[in-house]
C-alpha atoms as a PDB file:
ATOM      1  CA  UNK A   1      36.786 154.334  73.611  1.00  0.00           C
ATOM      2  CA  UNK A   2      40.101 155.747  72.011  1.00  0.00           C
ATOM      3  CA  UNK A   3      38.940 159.079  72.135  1.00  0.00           C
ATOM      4  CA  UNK A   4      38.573 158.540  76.216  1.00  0.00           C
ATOM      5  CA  UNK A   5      41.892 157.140  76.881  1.00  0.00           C
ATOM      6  CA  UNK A   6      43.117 160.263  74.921  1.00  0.00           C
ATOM      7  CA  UNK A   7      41.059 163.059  77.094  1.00  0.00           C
ATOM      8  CA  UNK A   8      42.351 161.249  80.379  1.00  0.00           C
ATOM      9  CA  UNK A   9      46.174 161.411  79.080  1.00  0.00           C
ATOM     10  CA  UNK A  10      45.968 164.982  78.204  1.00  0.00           C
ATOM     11  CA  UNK A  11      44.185 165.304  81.673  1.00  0.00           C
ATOM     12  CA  UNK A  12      46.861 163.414  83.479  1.00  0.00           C
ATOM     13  CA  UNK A  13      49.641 164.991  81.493  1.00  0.00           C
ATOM     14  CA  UNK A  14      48.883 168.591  82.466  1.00  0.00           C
ATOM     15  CA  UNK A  15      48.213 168.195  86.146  1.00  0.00           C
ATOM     16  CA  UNK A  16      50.997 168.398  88.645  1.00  0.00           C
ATOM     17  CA  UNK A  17      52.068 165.565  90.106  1.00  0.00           C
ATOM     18  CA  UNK A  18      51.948 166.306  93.716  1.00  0.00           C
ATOM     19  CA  UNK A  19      51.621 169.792  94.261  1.00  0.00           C
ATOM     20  CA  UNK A  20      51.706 171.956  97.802  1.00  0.00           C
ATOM     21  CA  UNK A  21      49.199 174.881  99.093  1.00  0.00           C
ATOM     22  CA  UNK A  22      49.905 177.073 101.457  1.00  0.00           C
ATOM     23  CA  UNK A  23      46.614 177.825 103.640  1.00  0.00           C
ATOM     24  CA  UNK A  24      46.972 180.442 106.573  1.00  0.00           C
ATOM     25  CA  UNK A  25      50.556 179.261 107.016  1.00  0.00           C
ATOM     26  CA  UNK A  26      49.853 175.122 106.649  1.00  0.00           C
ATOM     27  CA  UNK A  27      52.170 173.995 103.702  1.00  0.00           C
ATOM     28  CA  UNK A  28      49.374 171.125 102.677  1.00  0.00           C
ATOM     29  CA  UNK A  29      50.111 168.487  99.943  1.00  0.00           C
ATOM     30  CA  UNK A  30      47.126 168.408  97.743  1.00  0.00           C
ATOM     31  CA  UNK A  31      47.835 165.396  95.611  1.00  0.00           C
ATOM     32  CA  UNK A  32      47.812 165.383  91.911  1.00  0.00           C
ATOM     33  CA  UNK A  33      45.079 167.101  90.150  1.00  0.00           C
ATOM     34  CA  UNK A  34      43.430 168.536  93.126  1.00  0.00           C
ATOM     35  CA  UNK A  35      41.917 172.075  92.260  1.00  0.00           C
ATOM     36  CA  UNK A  36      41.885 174.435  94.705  1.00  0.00           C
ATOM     37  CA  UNK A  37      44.528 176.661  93.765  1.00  0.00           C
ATOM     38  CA  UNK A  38      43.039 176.516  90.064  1.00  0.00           C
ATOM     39  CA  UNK A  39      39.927 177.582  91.617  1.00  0.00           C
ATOM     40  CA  UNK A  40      41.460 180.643  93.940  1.00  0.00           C
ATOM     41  CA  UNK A  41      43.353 181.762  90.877  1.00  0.00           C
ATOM     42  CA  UNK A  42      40.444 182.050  88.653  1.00  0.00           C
ATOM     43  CA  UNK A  43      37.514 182.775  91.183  1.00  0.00           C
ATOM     44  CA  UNK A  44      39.294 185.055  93.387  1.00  0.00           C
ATOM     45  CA  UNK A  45      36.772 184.539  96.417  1.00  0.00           C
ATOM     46  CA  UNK A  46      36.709 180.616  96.122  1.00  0.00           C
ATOM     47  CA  UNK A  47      36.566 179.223  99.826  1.00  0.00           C
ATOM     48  CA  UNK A  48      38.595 182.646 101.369  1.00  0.00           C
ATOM     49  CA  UNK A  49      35.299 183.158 103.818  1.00  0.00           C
ATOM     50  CA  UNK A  50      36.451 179.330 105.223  1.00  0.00           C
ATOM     51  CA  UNK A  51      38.322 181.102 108.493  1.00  0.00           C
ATOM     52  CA  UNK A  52      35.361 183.203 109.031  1.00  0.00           C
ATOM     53  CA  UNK A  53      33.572 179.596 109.381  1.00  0.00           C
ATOM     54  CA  UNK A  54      35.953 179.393 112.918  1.00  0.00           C
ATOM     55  CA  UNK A  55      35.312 182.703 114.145  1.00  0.00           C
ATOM     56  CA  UNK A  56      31.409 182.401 113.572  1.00  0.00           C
ATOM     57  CA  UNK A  57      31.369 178.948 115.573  1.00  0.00           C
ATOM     58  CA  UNK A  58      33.101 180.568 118.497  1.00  0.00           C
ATOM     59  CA  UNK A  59      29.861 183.479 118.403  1.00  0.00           C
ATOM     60  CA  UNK A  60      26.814 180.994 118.170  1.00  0.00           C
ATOM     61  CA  UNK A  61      27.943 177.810 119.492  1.00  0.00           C
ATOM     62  CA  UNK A  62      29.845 178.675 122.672  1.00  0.00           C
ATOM     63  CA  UNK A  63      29.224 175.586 124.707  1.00  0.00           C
ATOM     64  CA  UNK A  64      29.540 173.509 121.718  1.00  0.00           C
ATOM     65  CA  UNK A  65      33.204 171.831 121.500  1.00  0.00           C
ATOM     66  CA  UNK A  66      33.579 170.733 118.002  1.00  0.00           C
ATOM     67  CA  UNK A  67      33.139 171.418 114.317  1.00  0.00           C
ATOM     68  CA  UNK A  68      32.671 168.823 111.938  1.00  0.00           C
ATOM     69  CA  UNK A  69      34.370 168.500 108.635  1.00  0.00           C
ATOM     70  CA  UNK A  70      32.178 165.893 106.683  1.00  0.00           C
ATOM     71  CA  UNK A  71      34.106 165.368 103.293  1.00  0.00           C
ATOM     72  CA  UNK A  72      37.506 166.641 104.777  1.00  0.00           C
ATOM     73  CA  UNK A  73      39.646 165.990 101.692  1.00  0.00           C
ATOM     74  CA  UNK A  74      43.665 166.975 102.247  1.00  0.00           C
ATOM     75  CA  UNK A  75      42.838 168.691 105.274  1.00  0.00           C
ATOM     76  CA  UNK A  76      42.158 172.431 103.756  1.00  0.00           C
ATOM     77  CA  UNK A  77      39.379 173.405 105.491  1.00  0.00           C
ATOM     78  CA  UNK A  78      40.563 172.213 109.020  1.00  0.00           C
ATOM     79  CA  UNK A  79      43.801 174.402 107.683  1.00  0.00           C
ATOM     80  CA  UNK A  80      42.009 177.031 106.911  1.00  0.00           C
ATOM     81  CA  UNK A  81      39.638 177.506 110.112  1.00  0.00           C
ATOM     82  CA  UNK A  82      41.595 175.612 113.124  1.00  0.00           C
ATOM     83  CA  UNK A  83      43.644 179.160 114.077  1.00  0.00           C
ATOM     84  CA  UNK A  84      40.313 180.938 114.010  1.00  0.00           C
ATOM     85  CA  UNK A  85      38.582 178.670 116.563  1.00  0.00           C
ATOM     86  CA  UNK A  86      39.104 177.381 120.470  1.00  0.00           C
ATOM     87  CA  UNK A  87      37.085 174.598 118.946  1.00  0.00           C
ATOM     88  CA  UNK A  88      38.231 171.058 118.310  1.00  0.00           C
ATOM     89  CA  UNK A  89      37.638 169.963 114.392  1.00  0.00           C
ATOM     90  CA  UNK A  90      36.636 166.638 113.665  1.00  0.00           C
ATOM     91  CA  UNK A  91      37.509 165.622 110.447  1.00  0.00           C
ATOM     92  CA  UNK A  92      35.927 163.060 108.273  1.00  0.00           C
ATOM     93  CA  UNK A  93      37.271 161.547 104.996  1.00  0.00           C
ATOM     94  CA  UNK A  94      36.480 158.640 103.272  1.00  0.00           C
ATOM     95  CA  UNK A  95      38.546 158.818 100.262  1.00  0.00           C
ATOM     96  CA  UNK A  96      42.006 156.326 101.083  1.00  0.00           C
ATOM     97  CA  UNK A  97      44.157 158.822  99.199  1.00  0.00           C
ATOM     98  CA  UNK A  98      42.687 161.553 100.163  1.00  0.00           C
ATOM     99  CA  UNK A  99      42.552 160.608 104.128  1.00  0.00           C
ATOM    100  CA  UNK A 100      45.971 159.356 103.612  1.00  0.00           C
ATOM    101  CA  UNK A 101      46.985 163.628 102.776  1.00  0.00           C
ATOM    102  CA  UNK A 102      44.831 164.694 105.331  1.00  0.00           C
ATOM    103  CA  UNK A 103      46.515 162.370 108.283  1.00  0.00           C
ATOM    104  CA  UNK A 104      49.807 163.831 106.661  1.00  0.00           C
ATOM    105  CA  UNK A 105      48.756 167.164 106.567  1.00  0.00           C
ATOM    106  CA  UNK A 106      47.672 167.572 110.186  1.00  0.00           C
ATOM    107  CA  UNK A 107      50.853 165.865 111.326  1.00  0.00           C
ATOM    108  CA  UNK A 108      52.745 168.867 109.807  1.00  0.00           C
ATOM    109  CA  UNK A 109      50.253 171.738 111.962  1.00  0.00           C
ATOM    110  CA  UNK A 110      52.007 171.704 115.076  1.00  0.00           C
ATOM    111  CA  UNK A 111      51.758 170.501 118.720  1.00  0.00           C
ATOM    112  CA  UNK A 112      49.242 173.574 119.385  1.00  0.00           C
ATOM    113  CA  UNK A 113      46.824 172.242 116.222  1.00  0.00           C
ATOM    114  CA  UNK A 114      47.352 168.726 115.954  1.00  0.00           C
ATOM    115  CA  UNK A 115      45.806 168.275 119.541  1.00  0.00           C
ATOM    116  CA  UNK A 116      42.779 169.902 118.403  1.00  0.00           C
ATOM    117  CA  UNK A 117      41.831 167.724 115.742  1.00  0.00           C
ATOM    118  CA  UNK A 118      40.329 164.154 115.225  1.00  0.00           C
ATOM    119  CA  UNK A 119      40.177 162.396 112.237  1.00  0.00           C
ATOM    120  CA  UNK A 120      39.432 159.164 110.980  1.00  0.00           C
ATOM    121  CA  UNK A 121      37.873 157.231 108.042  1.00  0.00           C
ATOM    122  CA  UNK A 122      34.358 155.886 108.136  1.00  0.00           C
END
């Protein structure tokens, strides 16, 4: 049990406590520990085909309106894709701290954005 409470200090210790992302021009706030820069730094193609996703939804779904984020976290995705799109993204979080960021987040995308998404918590 010591050797637990150890690991998650360490853990703790060495992640930032609130740390920003810049996606496609969206200054996000990740919260602390989340990994997504971690990942981009190391794995250099981590999640960089996301605004593809928006451009590829306007091509096969034309008379479709939305996209669904299921799982939307701080709001990265919708970030990433919602300048790539005419589409509406509906985003879906069920983490408190994480919806909480993600409410936050989309506040801070402007009139043009903020209009096109929905979000709420299960």
């Amino acid at each position: 049990m010591e050797i637990k409470k150890l690991i998650k200090r360490l853990i703790n210790k060495s992640m930032p406590k609130e740390d920003e992302y810049v996606i496609d021009g969206f200054n996000l706030k990740m919260g602390a520990g989340h990994m997504l820069a971690e990942y981009q730094k190391n794995h250099k193609m981590y999640d960089r085909f996301v605004p593809f996703l928006g451009v590829i939804a306007d091509c096969i779904g034309k008379n479709a309106k939305y996209i669904i984020d299921i799982g939307a976290n701080v709001g990265d995705t919708a970030a990433a894709i919602i300048k790539h799109t005419d589409k509406a993204i509906i985003c879906v979080e069920p983490t408190k701290s994480f919806f909480e960021l993600l409410c936050n987040n989309i506040k801070k995308f402007g009139e043009v954005y903020i209009s096109k998404c929905i979000y709420f918590k299960p």
